[in-house]
Protein backbone atom coordinates (compact mmCIF):
# COMPACT_ATOMS: atom_id res chain seq x y z
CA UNK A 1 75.47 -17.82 -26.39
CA UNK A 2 77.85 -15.07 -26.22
CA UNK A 3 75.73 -11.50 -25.22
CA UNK A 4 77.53 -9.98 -28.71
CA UNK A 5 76.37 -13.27 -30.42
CA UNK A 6 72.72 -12.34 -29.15
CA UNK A 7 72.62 -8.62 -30.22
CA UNK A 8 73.98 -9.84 -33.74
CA UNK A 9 71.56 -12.48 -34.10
CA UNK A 10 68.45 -9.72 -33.10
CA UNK A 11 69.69 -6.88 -35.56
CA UNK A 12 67.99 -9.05 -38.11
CA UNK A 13 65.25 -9.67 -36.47
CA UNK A 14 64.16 -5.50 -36.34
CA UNK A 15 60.91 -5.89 -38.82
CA UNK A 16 58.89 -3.42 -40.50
CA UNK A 17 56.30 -3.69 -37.49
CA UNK A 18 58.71 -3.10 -35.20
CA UNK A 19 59.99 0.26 -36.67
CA UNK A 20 57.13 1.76 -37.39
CA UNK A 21 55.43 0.80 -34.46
CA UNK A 22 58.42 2.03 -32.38
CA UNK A 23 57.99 5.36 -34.07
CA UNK A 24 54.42 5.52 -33.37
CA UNK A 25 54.41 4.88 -30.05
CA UNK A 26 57.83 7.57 -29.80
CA UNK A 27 55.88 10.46 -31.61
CA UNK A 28 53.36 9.52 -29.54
CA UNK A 29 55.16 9.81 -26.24
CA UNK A 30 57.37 13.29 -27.00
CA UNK A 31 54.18 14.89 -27.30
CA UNK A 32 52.61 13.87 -24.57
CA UNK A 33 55.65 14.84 -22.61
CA UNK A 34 55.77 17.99 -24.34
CA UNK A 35 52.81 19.13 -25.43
CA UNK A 36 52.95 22.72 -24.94
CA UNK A 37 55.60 22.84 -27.82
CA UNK A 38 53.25 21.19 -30.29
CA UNK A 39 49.75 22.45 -29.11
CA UNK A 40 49.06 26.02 -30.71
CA UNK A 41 46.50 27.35 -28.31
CA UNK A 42 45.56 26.87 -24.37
CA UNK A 43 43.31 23.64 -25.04
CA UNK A 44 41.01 24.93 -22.12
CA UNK A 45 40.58 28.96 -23.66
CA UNK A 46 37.34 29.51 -24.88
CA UNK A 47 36.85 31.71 -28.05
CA UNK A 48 33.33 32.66 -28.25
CA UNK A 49 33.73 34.11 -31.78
CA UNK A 50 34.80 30.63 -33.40
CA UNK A 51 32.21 28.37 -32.02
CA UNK A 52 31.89 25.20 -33.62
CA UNK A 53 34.28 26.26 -36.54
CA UNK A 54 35.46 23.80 -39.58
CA UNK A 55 39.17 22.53 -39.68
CA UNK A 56 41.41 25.69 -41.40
CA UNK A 57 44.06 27.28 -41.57
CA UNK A 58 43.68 29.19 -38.18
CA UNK A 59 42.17 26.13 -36.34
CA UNK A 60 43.31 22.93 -38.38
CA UNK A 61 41.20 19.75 -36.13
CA UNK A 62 38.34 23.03 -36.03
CA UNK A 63 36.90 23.84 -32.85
CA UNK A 64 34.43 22.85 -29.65
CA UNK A 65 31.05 24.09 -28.79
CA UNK A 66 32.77 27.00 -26.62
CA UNK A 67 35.64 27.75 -29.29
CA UNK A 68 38.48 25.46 -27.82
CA UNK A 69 41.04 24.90 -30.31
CA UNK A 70 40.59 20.99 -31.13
CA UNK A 71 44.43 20.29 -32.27
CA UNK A 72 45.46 21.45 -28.77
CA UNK A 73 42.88 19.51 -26.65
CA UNK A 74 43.59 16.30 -28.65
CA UNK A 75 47.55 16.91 -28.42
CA UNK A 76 47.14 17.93 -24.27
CA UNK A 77 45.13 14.54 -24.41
CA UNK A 78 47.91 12.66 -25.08
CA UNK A 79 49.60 12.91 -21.87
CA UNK A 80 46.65 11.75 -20.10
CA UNK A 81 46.19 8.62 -22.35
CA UNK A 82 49.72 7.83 -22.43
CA UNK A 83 48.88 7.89 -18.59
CA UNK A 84 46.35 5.82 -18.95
CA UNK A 85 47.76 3.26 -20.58
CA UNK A 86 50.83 3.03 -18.15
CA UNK A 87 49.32 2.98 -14.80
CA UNK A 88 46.32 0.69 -15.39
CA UNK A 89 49.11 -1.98 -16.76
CA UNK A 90 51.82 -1.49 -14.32
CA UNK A 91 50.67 -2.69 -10.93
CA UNK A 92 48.93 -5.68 -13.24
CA UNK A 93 52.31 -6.07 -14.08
CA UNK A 94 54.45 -6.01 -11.57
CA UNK A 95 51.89 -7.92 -9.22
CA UNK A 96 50.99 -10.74 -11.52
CA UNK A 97 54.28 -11.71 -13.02
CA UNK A 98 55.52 -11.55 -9.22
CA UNK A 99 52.66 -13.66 -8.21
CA UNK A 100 52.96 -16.21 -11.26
CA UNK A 101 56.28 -16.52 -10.34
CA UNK A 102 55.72 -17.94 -7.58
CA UNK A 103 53.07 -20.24 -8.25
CA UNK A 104 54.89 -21.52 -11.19
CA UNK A 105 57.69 -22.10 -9.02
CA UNK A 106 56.34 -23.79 -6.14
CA UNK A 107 53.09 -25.00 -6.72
CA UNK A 108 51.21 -26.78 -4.01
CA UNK A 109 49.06 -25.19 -2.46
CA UNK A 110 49.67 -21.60 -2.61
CA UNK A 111 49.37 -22.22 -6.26
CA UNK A 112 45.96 -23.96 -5.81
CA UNK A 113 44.44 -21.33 -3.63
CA UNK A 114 45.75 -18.38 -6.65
CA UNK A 115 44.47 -20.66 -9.08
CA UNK A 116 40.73 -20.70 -7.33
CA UNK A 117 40.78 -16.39 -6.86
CA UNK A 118 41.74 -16.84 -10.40
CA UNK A 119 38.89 -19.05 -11.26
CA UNK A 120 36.33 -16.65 -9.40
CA UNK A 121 37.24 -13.21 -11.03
CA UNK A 122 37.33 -14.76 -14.83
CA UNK A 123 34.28 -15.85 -14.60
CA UNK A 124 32.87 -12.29 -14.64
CA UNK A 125 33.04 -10.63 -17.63
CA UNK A 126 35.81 -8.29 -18.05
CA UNK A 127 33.77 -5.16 -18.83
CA UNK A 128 31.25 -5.96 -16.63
CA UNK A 129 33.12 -6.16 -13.83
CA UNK A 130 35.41 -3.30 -13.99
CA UNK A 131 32.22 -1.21 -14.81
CA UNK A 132 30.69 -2.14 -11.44
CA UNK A 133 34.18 -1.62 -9.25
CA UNK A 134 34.30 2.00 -10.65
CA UNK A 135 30.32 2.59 -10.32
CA UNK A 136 30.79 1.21 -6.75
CA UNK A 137 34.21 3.40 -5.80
CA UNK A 138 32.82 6.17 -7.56
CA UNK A 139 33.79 7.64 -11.24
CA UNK A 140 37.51 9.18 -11.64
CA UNK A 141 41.20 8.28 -12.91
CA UNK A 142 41.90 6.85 -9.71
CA UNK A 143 39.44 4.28 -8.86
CA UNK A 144 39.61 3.12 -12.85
CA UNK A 145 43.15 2.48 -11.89
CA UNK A 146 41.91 0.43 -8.45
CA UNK A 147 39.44 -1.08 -10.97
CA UNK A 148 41.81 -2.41 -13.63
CA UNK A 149 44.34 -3.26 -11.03
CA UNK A 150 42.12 -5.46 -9.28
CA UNK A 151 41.26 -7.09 -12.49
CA UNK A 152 44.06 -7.40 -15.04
CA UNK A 153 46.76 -9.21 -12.62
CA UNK A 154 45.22 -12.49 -13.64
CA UNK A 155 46.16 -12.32 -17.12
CA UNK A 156 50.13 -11.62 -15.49
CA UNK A 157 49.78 -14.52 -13.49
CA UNK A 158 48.96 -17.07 -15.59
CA UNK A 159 50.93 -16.49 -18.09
CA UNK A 160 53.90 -15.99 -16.18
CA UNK A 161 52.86 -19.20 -14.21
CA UNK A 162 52.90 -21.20 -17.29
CA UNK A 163 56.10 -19.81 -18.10
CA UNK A 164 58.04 -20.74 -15.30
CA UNK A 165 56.67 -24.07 -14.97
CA UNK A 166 58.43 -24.95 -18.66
CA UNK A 167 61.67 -22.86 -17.23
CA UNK A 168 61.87 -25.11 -14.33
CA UNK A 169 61.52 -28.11 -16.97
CA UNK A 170 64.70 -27.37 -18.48
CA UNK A 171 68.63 -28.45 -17.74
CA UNK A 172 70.24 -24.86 -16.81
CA UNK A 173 67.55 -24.73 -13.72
CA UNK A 174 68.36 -28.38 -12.88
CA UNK A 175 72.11 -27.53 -12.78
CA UNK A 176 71.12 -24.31 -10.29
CA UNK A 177 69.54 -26.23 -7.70
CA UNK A 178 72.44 -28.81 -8.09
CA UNK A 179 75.36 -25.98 -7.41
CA UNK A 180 73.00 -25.43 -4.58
CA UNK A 181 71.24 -21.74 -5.66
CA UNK A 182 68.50 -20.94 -2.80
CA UNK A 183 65.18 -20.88 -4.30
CA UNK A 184 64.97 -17.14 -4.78
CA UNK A 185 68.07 -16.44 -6.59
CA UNK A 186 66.99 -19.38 -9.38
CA UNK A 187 63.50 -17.91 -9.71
CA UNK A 188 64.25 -14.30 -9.99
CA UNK A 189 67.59 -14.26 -11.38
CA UNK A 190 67.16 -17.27 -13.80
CA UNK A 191 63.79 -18.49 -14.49
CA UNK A 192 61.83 -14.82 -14.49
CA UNK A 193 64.41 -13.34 -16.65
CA UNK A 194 64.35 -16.25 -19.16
CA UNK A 195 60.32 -15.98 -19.09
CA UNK A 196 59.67 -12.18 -19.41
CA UNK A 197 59.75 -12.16 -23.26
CA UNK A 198 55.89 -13.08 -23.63
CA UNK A 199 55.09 -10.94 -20.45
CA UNK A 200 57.07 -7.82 -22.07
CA UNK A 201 54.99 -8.95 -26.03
CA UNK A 202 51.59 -9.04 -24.07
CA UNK A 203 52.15 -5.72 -22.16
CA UNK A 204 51.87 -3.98 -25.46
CA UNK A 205 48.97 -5.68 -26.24
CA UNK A 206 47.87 -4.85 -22.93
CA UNK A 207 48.59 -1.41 -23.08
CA UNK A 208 46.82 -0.61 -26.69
CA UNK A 209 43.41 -2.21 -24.72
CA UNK A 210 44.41 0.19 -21.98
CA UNK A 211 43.77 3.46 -23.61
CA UNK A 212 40.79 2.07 -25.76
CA UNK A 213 39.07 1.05 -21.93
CA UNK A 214 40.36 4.15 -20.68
CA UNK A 215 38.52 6.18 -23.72
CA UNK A 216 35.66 3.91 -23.39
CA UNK A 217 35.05 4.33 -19.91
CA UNK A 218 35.69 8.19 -20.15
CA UNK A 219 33.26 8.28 -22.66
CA UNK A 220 30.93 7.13 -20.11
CA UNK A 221 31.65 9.44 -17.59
CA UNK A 222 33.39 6.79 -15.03
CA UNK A 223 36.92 7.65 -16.21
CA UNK A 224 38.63 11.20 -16.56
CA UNK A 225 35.98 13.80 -16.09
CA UNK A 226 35.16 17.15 -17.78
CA UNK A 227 36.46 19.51 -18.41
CA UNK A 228 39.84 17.55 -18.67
CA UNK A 229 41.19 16.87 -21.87
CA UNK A 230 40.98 12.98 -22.25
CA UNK A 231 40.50 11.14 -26.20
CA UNK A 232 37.13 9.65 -24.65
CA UNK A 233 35.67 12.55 -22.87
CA UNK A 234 36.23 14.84 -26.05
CA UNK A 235 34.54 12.49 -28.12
CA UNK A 236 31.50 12.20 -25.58
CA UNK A 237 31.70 16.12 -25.94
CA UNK A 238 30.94 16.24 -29.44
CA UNK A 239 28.69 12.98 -29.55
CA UNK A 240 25.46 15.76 -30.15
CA UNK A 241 27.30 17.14 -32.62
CA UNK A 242 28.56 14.26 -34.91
CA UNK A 243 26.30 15.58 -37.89
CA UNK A 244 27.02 19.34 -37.67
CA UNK A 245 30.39 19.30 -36.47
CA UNK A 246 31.96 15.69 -37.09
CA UNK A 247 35.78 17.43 -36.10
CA UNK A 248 34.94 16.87 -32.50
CA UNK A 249 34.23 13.10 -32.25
CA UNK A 250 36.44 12.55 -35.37
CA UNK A 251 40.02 13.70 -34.46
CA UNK A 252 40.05 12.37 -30.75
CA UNK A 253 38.76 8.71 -32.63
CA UNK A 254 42.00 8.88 -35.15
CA UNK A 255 44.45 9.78 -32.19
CA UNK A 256 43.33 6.47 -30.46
CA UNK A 257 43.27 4.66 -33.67
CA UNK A 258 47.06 5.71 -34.29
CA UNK A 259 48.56 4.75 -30.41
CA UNK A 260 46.70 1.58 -30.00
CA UNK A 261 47.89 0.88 -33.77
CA UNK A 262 51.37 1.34 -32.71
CA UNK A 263 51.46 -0.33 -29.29
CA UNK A 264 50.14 -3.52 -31.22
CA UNK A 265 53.08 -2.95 -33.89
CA UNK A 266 55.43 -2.76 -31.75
CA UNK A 267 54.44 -6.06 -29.47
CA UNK A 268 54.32 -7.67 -32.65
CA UNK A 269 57.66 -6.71 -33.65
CA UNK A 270 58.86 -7.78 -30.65
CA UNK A 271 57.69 -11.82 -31.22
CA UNK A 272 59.80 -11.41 -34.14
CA UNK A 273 62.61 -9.43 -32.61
CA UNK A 274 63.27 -11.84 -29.76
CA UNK A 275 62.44 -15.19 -31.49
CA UNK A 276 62.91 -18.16 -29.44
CA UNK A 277 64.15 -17.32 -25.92
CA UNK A 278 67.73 -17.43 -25.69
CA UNK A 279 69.62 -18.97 -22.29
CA UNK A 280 72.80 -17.73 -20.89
C-alpha cells in the first residue's frame, strides 16, 4: 500500500475521541510550557490579607492557607505533571520495547532468562513495590523516576515481545531473511516499526496512570515535595481544609481528572485511527 493510499485511508479514521482528546492533551501541554502567560499571580507569593479566600473575581480557583493564588499554582502545576507523566514512561519505553524486541526476535535463552526477571517483579504488586523503591532511595522526583523505571519496562517488553513474535510469523519478514537482511536491519527496520502501533496506544494509557501515580505518590510525600507546585502535593495541602475551604483539594483533583481524561482519549482514538497494521 501506497504511503498516499495510507494517509487517505486514516483521514477517516480521525474519531471524536481522537480530537478531543488531542485537544486536551494540546491545551494541556501549551500551558505547561507557558505558564507564566496564563497564570495571573506568582503561584509561590503569599498574600496574608486573602487567606483562605472563596473563588471570585480577583482570585477565581480562591486561595491557600498563606494567600497563594490557586489558578496560578494549579496552572504552574502543569509543567511538573506534564513532567511527570513523560519521564516516568520514557526510559520504560525506550528500554522495554528495545528489550522485547529482542526477545521476540530471538528467543532462546536470552528470552527465557527476561522472561524469569519478568516473572519475579510481577509478582509484587505494582504499588507496593514502587512505594518501597522510593521509601528505600529516599522521597523526591528523581528516585520516583528510578522507581517507575525499574518497574514499568515489563509491561514494554512483553508486549512488544508478543508483537514481534506474530511479525516474524508473517511473509514480508520471511522474504527479508531470504534477500539475505542481517538480523538487525529486519528487526529494527521491519518488524519494530510494523509492531509499534499497540506500544505507541498503550503509552497513552501509560502516561494518564503516570500523572495519577505521580499525584498519588506526591500526595504522600514520596514524590515532588513542598513547597513545589505539583496537582498531588496541593491537594495534600488543603486535605485539613476540605470542609472550610474545598477550592484547595478541589481544583488540583479536576486538573488531573481533565489530562488523564485526555491522554486516555487520545490512545483510544488512536486504535481507531490506525486500524489494522498496515505493511509496506
Amino acid at each position: 500500500m501506497s504511503a498516499v493510499a495510507a494517509i487517505a485511508r486514516r483521514r477517516g479514521r480521525i474519531s471524536l475521541p481522537l480530537l478531543i482528546g488531542a485537544g486536551i492533551v494540546l491545551i494541556w501541554i501549551v500551558v505547561g510550557l507557558f505558564p507564566g502567560l496564563f497564570a495571573p499571580y506568582d503561584p509561590d507569593a503569599f498574600d496574608y490579607d486573602a487567606l483562605l479566600q472563596a473563588p471570585g473575581l480577583a482570585h477565581p480557583f480562591g486561595t491557600d492557607s498563606f494567600g497563594r493564588d490557586i489558578l496560578s499554582r494549579v496552572i504552574w502545576a502543569a509543567r511538573l505533571d506534564i513532567q511527570i507523566a513523560v519521564f516516568s514512561t520514557i526510559f520504560a519505553l525506550g528500554f522495554g520495547t528495545v528489550l522485547g524486541a529482542l526477545c521476540g526476535f530471538y528467543g532462546g535463552w536470552f528470552d527465557a532468562i527476561v522472561s524469569r526477571v519478568i516473572d519475579v517483579v510481577v509478582i509484587f504488586p505494582f504499588l507496593v513495590l514502587i512505594i518501597a523503591i522510593i521509601a528505600f532511595l529516599g522521597p523526591g522526583l528523581f528516585n520516583m523516576y528510578i522507581a517507575l523505571a525499574a518497574i514499568n519496562w515489563v509491561s514494554y517488553c512483553k508486549l512488544m515481545r508478543g508483537e514481534i513474535r506474530l511479525q516474524k510469523q508473517l511473509d514480508y519478514a520471511a522474504a527479508a531473511q531470504v534477500l539475505g537482511y542481517r538480523d538487525l536491519r529486519i528487526l529494527f527496520r521491519h518488524l519494530v516499526p510494523n509492531a509499534m502501533t499497540p506500544i505507541v496506544v498503550f503509552w497513552m494509557t501509560d502516561m494518564a496512570l503516570a500523572v495519577l501515580l505521580g499525584s498519588s505518590l506526591g500526595y504522600l510525600g514520596l514524590g515532588a515535595q513542598p513547597p513545589e507546585a505539583e496537582w498531588g502535593v496541593l491537594i495534600a495541602d488543603g486535605k485539613n481544609y476540605i470542609e472550610t475551604a474545598w477550592w484547595m483539594s478541589v481544583w488540583p483533583g479536576v486538573a488531573i481528572i481533565t489530562l488523564g481524561f485526555g491522554l486516555s482519549l487520545l490512545g483510544d482514538g488512536l486504535v481507531v485511527f490506525f486500524g489494522k497494521k498496515e505493511r509496506s
